[in-house]
C-alpha atoms as a PDB file:
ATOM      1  CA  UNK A   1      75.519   9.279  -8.643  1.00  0.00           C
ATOM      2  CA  UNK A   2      72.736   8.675  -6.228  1.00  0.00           C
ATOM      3  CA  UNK A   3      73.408   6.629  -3.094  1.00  0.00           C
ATOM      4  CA  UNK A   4      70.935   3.658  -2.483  1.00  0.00           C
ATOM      5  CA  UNK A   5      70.866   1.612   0.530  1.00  0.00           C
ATOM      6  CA  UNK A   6      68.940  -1.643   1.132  1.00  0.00           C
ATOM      7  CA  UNK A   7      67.148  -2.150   4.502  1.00  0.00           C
ATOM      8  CA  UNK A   8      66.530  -6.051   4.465  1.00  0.00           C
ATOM      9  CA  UNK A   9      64.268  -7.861   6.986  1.00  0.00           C
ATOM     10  CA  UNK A  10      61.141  -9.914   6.837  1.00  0.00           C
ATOM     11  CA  UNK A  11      59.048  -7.322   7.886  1.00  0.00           C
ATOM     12  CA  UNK A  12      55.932 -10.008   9.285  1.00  0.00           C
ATOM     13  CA  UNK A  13      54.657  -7.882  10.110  1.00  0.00           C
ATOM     14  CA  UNK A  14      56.035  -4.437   9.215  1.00  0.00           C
ATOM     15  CA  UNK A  15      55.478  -2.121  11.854  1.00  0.00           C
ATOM     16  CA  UNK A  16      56.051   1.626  12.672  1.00  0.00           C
ATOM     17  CA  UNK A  17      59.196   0.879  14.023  1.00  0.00           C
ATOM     18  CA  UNK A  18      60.287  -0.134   9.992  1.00  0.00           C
ATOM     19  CA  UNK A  19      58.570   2.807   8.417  1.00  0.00           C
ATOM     20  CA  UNK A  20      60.746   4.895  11.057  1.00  0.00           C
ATOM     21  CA  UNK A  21      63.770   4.091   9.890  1.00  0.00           C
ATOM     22  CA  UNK A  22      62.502   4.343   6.655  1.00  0.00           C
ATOM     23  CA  UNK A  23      61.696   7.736   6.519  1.00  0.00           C
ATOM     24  CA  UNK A  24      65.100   8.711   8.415  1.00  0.00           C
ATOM     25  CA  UNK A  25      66.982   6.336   6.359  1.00  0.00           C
ATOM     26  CA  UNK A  26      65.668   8.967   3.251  1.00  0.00           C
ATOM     27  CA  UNK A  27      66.893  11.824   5.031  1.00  0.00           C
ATOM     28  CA  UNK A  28      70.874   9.873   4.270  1.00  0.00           C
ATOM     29  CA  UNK A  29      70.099   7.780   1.036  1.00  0.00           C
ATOM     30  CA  UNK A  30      68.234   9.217  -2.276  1.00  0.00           C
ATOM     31  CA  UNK A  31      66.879   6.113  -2.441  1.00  0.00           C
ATOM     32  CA  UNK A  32      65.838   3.066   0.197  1.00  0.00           C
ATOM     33  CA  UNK A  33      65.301  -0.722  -1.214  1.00  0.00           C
ATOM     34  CA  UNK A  34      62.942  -2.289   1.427  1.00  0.00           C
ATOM     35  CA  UNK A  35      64.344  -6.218   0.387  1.00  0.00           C
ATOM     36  CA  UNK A  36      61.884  -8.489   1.881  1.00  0.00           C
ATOM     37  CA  UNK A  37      63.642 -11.966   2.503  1.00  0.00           C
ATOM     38  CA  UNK A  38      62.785 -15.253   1.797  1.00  0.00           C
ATOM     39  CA  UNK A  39      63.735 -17.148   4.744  1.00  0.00           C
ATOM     40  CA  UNK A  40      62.815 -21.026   4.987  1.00  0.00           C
ATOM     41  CA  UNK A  41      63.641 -21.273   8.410  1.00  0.00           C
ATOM     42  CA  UNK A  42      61.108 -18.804   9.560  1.00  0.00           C
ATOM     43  CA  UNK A  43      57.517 -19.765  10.480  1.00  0.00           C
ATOM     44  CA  UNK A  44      55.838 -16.054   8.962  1.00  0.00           C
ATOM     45  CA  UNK A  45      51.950 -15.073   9.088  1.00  0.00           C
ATOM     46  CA  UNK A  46      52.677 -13.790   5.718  1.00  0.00           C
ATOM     47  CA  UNK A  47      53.642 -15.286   2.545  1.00  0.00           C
ATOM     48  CA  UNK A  48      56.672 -13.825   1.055  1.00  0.00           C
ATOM     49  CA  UNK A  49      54.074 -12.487  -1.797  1.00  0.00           C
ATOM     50  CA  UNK A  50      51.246 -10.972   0.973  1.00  0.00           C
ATOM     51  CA  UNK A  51      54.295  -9.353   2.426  1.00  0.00           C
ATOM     52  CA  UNK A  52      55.709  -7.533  -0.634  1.00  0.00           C
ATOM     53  CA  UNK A  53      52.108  -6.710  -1.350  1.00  0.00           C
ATOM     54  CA  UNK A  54      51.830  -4.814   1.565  1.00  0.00           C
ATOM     55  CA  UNK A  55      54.521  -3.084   1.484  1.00  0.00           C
ATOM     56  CA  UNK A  56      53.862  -1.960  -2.305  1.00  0.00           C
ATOM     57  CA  UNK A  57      50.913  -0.795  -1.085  1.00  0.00           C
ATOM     58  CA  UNK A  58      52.402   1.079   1.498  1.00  0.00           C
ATOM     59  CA  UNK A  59      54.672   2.895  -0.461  1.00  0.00           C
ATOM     60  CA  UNK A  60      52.759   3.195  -3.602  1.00  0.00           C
ATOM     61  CA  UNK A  61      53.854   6.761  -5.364  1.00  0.00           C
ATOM     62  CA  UNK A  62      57.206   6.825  -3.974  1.00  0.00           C
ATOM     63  CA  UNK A  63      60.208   6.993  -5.782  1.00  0.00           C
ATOM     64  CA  UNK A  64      62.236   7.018  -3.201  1.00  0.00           C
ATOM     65  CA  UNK A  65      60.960   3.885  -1.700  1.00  0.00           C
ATOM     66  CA  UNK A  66      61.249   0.495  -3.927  1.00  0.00           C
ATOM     67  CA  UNK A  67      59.783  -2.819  -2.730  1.00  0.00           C
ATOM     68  CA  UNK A  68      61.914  -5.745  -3.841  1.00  0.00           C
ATOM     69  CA  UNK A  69      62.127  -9.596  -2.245  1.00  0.00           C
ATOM     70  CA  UNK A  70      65.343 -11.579  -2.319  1.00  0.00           C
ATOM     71  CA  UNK A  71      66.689 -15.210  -1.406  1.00  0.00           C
ATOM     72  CA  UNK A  72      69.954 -16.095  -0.250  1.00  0.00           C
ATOM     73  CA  UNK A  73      72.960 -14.314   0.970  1.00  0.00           C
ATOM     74  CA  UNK A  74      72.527 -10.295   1.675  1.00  0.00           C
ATOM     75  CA  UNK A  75      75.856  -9.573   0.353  1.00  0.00           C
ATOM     76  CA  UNK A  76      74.870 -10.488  -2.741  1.00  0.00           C
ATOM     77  CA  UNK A  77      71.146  -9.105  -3.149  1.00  0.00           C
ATOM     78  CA  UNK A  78      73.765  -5.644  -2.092  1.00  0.00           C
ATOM     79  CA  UNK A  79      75.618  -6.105  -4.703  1.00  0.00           C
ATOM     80  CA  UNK A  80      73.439  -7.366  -7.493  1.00  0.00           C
ATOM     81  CA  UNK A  81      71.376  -3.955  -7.297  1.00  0.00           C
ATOM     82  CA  UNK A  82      74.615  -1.761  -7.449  1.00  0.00           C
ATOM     83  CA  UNK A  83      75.370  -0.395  -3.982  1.00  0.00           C
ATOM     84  CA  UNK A  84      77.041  -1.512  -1.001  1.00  0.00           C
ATOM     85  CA  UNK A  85      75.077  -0.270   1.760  1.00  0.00           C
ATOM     86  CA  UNK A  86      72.990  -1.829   4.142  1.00  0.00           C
ATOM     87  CA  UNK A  87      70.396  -0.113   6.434  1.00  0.00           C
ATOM     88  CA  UNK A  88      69.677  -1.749   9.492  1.00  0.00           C
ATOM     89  CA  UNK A  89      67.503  -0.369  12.306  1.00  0.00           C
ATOM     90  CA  UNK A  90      67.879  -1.353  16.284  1.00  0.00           C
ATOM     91  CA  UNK A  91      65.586  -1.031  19.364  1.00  0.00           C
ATOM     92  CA  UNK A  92      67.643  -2.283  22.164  1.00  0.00           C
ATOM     93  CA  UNK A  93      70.846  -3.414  22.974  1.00  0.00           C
ATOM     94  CA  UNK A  94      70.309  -7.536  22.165  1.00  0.00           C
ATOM     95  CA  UNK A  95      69.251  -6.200  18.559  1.00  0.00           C
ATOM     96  CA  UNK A  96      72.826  -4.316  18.784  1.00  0.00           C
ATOM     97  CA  UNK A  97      74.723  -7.634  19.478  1.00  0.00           C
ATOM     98  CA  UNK A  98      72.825  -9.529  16.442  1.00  0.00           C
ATOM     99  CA  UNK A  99      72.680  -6.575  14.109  1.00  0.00           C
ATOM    100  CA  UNK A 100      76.588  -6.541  14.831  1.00  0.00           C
ATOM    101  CA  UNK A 101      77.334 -10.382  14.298  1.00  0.00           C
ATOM    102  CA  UNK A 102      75.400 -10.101  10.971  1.00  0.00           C
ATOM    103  CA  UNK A 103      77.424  -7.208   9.764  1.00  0.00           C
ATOM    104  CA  UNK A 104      80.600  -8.646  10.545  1.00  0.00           C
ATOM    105  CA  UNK A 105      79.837 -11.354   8.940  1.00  0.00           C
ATOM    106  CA  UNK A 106      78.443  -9.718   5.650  1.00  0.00           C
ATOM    107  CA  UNK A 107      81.984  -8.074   6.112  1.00  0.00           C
ATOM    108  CA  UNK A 108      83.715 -10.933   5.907  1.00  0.00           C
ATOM    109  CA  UNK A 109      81.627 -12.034   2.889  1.00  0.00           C
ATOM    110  CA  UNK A 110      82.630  -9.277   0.813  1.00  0.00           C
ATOM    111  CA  UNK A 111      84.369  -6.376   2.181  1.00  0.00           C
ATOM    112  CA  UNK A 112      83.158  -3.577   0.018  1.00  0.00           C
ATOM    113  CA  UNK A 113      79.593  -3.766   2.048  1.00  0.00           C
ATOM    114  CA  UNK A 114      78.859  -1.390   4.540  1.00  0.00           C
ATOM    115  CA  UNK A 115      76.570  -1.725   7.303  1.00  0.00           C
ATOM    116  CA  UNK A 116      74.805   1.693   8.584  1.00  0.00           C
ATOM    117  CA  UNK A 117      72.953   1.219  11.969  1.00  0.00           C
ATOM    118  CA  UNK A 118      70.025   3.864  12.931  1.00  0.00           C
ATOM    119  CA  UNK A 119      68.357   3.610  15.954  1.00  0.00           C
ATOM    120  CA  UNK A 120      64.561   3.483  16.125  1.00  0.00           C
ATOM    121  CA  UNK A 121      63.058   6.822  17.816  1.00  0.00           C
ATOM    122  CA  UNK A 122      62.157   5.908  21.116  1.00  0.00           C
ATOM    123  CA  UNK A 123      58.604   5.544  20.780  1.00  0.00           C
ATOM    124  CA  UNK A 124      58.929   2.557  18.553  1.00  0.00           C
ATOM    125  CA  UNK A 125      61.615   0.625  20.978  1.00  0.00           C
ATOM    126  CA  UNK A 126      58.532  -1.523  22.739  1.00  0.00           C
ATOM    127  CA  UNK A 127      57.295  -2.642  19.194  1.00  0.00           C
ATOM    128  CA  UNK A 128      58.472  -7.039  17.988  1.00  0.00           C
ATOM    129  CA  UNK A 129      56.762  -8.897  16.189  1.00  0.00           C
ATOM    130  CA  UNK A 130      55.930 -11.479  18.591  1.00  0.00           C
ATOM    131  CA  UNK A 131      53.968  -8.472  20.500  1.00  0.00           C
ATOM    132  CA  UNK A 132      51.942  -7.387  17.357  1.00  0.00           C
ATOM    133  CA  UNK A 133      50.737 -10.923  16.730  1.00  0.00           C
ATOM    134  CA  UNK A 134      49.747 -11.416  20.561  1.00  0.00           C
ATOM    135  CA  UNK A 135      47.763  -7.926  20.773  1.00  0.00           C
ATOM    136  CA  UNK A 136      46.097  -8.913  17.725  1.00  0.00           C
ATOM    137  CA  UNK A 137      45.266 -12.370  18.363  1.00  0.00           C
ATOM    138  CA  UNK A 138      43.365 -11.071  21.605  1.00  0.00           C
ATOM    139  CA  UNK A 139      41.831  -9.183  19.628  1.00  0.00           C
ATOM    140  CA  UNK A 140      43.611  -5.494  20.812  1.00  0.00           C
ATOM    141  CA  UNK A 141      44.408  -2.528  18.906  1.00  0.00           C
ATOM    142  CA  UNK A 142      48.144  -2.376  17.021  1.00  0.00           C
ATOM    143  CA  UNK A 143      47.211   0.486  15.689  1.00  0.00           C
ATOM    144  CA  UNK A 144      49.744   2.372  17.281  1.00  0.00           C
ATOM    145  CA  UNK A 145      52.560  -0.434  16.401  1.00  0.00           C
ATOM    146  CA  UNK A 146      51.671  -1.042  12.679  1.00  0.00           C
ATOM    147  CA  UNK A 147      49.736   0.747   9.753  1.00  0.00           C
ATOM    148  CA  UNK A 148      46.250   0.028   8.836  1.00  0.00           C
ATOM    149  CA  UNK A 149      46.578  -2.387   6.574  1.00  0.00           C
ATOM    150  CA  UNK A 150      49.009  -4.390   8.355  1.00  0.00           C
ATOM    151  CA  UNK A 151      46.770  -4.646  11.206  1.00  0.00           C
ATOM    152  CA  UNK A 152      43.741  -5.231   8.955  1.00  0.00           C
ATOM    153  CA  UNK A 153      45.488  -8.050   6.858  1.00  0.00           C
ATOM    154  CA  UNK A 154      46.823  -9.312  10.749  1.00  0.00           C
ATOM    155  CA  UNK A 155      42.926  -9.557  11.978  1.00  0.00           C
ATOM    156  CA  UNK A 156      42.441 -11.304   8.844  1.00  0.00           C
ATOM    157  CA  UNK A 157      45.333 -14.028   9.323  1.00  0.00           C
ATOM    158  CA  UNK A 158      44.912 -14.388  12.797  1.00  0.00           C
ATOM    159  CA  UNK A 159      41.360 -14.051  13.761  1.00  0.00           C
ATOM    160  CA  UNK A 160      39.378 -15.441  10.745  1.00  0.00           C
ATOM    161  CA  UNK A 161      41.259 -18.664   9.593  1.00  0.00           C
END
């Protein structure tokens, strides 16, 4: 039986940091379901539908990568594509405090789910959204803090409209 994990976030925009613990979250899991969520509550650049674009793009080819989108509580997204792992990445130690309310509390939802932490390699640490959008928006390189097309699509959103 192969062991998949999901690694949930809204990814607006997905950055190097993500595709870090992506590619070390392989190196535990056969398989890694990048679950983009639908979250009302947050004001995105990207549509839910841009965002699993990109990321399909992205990781076009790869079978060990699958690109799904899900509403409502984690636990069950988890549980509804037979596992009950969770991949979560952290940068610093606030992320730490969140990351650990939220698995506590997916604990308490159902118990079977497990919550793996990986920290992002130190030269990702620096990289938040809120950083990407500002670099880009004054129209710097994020080259170094998101792939091509995420920075190209970015331009797009946040320099043309």
């Amino acid at each position: 039986m192969s062991k998949v994990a999901v690694y949930p976030g809204s990814f607006d925009p997905f950055t190097r940091g993500h595709m870090n613990i992506i590619d070390r979250g392989i190196k535990v899991f056969d398989k890694v379901i990048v679950a983009v969520a639908h979250n009302k509550s947050k004001n995105t650049i990207f549509t839910l539908e841009e965002r699993v674009q990109i990321l399909q793009t992205l990781f076009e080819g790869r079978k060990d990568v699958e690109v799904d989108s899900f509403e409502g509580l984690l636990v069950d997204y988890v549980v509804k594509r037979g596992t009950n792992v969770v991949l979560r990445g952290m940068r610093t130690v606030s992320d730490f405090e969140y990351e650990l309310q939220m698995a506590l509390a997916n604990k308490t939802l159902n118990n079977e789910v497990e919550t793996v932490f990986m920290v992002t390699d130190s030269e990702f640490s620096h990289i938040s959204s809120s950083v990407i959008k500002e670099v880009v928006s004054l129209n710097g390189s994020a080259s170094h803090m998101v792939p091509d097309i995420v920075e190209s699509k970015l331009r797009d959103k946040l320099l043309n409209s």
